[in-house]
PDB file of N, CA and C in Angstrom:
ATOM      1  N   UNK A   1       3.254 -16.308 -20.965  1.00  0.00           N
ATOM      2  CA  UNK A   1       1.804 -16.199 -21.085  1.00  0.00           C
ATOM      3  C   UNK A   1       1.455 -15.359 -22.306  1.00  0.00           C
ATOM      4  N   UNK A   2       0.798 -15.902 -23.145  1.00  0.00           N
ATOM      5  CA  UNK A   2       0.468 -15.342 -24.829  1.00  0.00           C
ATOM      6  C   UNK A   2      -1.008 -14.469 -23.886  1.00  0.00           C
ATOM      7  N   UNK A   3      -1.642 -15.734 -24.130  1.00  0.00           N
ATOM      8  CA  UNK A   3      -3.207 -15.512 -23.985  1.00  0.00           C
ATOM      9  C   UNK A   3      -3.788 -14.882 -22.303  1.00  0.00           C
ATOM     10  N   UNK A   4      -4.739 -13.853 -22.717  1.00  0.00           N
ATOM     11  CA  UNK A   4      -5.706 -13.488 -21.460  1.00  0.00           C
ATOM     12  C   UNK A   4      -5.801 -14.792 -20.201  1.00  0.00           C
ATOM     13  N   UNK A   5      -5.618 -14.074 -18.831  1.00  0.00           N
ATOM     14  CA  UNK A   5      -6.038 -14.969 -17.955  1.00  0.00           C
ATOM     15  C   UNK A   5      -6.717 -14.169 -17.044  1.00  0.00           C
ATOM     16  N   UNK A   6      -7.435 -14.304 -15.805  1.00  0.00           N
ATOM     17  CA  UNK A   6      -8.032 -13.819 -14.363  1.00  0.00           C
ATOM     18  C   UNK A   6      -7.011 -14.187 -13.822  1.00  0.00           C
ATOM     19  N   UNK A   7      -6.823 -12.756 -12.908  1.00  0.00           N
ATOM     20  CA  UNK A   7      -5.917 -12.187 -11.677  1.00  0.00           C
ATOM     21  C   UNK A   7      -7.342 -11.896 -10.861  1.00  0.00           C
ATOM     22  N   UNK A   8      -7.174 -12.489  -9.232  1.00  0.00           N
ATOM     23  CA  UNK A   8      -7.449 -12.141  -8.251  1.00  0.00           C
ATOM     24  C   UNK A   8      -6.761 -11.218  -7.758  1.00  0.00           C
ATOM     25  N   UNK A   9      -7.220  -9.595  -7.719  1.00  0.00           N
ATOM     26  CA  UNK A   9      -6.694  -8.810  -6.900  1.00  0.00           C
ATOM     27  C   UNK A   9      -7.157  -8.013  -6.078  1.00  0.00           C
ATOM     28  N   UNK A  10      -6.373  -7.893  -4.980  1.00  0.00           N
ATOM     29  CA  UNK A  10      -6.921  -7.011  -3.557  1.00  0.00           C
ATOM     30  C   UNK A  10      -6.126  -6.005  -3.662  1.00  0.00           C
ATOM     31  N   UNK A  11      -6.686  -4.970  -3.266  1.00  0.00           N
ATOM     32  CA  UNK A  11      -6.725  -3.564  -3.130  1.00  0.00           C
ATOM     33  C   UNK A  11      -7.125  -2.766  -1.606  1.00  0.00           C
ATOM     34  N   UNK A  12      -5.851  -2.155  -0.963  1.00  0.00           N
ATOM     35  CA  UNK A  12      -6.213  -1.722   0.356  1.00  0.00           C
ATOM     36  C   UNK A  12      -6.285  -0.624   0.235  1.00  0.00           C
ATOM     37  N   UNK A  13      -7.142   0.214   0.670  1.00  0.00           N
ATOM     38  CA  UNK A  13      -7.536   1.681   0.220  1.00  0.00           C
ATOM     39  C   UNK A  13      -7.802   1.759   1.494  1.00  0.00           C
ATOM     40  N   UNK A  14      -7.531   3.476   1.537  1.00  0.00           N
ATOM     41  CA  UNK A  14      -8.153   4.651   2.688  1.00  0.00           C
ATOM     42  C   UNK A  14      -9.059   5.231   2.209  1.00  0.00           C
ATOM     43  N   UNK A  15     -10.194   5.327   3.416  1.00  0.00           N
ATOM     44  CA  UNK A  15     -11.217   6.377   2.571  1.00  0.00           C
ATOM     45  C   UNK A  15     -11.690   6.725   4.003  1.00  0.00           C
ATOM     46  N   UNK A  16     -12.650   8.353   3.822  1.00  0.00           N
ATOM     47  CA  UNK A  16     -12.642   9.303   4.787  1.00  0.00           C
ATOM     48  C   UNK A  16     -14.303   8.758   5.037  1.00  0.00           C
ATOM     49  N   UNK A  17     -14.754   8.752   6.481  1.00  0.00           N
ATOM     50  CA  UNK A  17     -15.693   7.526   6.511  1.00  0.00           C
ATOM     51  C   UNK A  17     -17.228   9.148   6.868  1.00  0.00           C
ATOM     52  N   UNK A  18     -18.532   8.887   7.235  1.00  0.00           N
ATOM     53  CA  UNK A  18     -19.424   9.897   7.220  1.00  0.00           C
ATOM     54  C   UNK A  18     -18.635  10.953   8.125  1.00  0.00           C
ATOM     55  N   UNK A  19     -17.804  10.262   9.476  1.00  0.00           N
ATOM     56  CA  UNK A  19     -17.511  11.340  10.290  1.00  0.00           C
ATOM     57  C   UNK A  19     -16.194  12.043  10.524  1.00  0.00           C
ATOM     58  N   UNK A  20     -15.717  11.487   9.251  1.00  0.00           N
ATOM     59  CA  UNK A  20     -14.238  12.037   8.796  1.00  0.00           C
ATOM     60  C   UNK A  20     -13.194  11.354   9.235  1.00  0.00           C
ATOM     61  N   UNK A  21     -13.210  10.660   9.538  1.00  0.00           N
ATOM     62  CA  UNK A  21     -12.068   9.423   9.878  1.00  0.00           C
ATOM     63  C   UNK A  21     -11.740   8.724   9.145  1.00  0.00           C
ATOM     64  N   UNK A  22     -10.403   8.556   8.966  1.00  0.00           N
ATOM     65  CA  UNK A  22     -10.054   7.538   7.909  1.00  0.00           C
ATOM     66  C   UNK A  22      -9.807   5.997   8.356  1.00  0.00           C
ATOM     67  N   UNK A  23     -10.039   5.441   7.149  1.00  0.00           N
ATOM     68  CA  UNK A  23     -11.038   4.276   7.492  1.00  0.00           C
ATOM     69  C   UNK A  23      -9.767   3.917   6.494  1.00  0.00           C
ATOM     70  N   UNK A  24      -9.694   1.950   6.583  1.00  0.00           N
ATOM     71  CA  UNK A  24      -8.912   1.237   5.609  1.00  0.00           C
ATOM     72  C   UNK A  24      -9.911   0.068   5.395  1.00  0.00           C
ATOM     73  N   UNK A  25      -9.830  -0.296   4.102  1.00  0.00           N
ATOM     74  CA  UNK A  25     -10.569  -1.577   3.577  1.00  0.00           C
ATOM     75  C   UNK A  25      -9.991  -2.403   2.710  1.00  0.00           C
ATOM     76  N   UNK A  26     -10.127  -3.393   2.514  1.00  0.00           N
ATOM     77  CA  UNK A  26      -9.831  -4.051   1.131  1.00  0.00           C
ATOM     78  C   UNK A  26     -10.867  -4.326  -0.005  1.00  0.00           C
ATOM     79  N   UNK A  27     -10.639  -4.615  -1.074  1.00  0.00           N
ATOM     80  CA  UNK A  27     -11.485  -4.989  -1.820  1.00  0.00           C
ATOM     81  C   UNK A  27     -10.669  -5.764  -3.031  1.00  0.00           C
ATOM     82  N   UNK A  28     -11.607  -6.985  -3.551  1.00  0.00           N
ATOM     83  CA  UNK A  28     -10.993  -7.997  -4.163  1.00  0.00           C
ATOM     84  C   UNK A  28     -11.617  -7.582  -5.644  1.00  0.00           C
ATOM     85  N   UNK A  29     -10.968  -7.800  -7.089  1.00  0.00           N
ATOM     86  CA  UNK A  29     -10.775  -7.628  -8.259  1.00  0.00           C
ATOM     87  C   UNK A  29     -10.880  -8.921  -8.988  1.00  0.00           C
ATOM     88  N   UNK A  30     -11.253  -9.015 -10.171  1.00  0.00           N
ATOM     89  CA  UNK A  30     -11.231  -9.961 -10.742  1.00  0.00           C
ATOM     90  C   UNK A  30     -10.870  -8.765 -12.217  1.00  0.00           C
ATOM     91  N   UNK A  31      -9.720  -9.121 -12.601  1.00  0.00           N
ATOM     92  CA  UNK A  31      -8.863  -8.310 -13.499  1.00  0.00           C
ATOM     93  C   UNK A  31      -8.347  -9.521 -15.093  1.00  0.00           C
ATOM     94  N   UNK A  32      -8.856  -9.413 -15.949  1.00  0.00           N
ATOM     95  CA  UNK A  32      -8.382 -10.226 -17.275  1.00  0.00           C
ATOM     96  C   UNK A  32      -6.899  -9.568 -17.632  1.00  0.00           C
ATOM     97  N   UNK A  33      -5.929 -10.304 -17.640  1.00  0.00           N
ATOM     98  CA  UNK A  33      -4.667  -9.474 -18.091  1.00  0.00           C
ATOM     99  C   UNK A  33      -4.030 -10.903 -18.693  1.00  0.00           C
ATOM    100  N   UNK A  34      -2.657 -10.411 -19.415  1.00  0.00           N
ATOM    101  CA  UNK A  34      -1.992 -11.343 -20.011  1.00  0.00           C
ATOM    102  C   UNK A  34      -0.930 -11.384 -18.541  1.00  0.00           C
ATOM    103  N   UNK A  35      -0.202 -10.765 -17.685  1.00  0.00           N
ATOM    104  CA  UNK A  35       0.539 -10.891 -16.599  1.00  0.00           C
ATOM    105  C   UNK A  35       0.076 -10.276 -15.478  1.00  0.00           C
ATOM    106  N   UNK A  36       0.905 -10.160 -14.843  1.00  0.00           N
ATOM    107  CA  UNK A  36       0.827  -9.018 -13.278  1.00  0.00           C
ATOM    108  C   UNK A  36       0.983  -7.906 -13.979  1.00  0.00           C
ATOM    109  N   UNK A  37       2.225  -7.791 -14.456  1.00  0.00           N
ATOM    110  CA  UNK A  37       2.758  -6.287 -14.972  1.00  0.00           C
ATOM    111  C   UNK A  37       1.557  -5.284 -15.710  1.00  0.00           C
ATOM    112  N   UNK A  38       0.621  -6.271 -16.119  1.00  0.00           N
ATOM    113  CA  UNK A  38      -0.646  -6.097 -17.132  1.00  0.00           C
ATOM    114  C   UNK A  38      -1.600  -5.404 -15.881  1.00  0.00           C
ATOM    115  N   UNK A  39      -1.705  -6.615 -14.829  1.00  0.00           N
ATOM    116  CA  UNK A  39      -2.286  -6.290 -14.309  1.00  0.00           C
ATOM    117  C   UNK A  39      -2.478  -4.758 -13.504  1.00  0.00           C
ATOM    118  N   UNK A  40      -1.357  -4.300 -13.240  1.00  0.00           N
ATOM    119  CA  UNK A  40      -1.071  -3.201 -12.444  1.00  0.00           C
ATOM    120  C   UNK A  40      -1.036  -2.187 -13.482  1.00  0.00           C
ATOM    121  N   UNK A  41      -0.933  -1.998 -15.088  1.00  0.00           N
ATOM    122  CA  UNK A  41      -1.367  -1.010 -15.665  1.00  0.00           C
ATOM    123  C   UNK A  41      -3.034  -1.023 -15.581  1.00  0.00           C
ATOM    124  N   UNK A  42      -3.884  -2.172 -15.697  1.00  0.00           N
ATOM    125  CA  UNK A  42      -5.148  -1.938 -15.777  1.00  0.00           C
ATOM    126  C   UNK A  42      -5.807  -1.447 -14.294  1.00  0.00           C
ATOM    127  N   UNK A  43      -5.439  -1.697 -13.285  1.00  0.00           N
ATOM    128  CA  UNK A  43      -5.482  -1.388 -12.389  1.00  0.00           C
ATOM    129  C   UNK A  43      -5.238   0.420 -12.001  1.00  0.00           C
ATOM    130  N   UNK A  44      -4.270   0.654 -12.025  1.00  0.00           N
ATOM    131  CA  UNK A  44      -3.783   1.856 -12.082  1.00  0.00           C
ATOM    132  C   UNK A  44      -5.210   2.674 -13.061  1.00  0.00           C
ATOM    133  N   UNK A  45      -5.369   2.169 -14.100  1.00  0.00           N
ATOM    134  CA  UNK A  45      -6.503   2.876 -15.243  1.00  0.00           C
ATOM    135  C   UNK A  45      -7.677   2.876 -14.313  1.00  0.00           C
ATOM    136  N   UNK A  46      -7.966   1.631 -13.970  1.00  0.00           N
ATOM    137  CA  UNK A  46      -9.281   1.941 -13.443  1.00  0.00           C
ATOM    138  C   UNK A  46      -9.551   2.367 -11.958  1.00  0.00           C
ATOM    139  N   UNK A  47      -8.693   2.510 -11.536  1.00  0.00           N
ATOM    140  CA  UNK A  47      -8.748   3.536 -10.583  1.00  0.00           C
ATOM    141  C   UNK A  47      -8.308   5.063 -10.180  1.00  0.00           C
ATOM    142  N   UNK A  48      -7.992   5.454 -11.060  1.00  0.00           N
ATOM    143  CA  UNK A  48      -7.352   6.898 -12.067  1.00  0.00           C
ATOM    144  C   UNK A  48      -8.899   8.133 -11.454  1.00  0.00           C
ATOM    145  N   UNK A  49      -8.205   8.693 -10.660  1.00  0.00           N
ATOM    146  CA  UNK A  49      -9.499  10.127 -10.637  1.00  0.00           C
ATOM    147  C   UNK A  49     -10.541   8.955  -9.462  1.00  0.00           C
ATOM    148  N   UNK A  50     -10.306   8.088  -8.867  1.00  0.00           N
ATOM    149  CA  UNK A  50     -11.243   7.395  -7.466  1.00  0.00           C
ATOM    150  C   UNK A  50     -10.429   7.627  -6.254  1.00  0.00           C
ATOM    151  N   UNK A  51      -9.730   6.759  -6.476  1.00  0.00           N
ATOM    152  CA  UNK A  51      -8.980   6.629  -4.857  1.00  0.00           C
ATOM    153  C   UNK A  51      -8.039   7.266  -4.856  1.00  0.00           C
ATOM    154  N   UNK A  52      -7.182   7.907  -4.289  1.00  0.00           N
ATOM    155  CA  UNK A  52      -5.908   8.725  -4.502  1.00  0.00           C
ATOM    156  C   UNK A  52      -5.099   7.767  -3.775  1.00  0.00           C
ATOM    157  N   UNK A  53      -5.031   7.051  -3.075  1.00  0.00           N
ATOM    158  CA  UNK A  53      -4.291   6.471  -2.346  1.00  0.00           C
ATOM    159  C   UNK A  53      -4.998   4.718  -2.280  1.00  0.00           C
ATOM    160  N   UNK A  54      -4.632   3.997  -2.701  1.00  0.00           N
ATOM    161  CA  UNK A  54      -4.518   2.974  -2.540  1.00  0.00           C
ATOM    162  C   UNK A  54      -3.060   1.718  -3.272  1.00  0.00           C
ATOM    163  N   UNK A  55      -3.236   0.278  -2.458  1.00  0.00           N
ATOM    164  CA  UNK A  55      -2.054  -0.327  -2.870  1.00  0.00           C
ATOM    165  C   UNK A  55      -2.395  -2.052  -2.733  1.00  0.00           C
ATOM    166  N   UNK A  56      -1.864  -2.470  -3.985  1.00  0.00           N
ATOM    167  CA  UNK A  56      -2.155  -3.679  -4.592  1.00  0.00           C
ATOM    168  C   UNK A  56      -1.274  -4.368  -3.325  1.00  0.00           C
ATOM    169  N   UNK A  57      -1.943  -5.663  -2.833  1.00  0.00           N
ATOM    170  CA  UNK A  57      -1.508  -6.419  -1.757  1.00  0.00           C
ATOM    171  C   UNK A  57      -1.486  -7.629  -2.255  1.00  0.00           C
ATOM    172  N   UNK A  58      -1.826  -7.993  -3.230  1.00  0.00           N
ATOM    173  CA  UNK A  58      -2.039  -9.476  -3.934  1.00  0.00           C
ATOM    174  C   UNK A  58      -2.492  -9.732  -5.255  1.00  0.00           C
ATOM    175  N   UNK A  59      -1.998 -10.136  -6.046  1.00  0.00           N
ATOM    176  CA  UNK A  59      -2.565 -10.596  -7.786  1.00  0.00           C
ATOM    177  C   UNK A  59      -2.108 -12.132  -7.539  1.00  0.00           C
ATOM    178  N   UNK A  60      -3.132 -13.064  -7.793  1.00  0.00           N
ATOM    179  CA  UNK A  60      -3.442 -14.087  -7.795  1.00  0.00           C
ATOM    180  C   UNK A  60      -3.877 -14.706  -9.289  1.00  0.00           C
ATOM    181  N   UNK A  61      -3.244 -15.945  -9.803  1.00  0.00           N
ATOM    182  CA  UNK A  61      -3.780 -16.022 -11.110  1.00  0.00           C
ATOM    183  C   UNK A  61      -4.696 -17.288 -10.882  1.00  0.00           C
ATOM    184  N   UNK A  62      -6.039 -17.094 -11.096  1.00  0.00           N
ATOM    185  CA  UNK A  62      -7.064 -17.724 -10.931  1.00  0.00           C
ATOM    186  C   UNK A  62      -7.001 -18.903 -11.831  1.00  0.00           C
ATOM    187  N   UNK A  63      -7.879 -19.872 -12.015  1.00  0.00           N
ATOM    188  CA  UNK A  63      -7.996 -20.972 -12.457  1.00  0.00           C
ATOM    189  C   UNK A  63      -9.452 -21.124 -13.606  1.00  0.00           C
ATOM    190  N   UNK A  64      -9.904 -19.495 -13.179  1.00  0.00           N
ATOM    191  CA  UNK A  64     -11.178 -19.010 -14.143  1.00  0.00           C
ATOM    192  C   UNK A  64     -10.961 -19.350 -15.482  1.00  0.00           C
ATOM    193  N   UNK A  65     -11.744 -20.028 -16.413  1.00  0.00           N
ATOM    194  CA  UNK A  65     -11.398 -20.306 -17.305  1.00  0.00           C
ATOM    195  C   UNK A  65     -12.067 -19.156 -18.362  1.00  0.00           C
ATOM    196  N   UNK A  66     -13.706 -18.647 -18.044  1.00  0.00           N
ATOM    197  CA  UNK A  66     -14.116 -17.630 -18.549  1.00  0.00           C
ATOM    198  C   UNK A  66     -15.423 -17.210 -17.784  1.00  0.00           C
ATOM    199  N   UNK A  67     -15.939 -15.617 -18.093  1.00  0.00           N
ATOM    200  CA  UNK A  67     -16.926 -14.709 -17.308  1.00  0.00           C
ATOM    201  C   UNK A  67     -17.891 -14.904 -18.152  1.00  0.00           C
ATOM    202  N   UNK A  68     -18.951 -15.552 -17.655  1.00  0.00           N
ATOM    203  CA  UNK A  68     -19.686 -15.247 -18.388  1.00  0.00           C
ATOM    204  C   UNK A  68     -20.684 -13.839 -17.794  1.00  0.00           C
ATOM    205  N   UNK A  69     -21.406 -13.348 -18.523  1.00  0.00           N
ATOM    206  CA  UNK A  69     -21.926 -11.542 -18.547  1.00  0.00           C
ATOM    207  C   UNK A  69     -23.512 -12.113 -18.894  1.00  0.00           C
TER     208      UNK A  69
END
């Protein structure tokens, strides 16, 4: 893979909920990378100083051809 593609990725995180309980969720990503390996440095970045604890459960390479903004 030369060129940029979309990774579908989920993300299972803990987080401490209003009454202090920890709580688990997922949440799905739409990540531009040239691989996985790509993917999990950009990942790692943008979640740097948020979640202290979370873990990639799936990178999926989408069929997105482009975002439009």
């Amino acid at each position: 893979m030369t060129e940029n593609c979309y990774f579908k990725v989920t993300l299972k995180m803990e987080y401490e909920d209003a009454k202090g309980n920890m709580k688990k969720k997922s949440e799905p990503y739409i990540v531009e990378a040239i691989g996985p390996s790509d993917v999990e440095t950009k990942i790692a970045q943008y979640m740097k100083g948020s979640v202290s604890d979370y873990e990639i459960t799936s990178v999926v390479q989408t069929k997105i051809v482009a975002i439009i903004k």
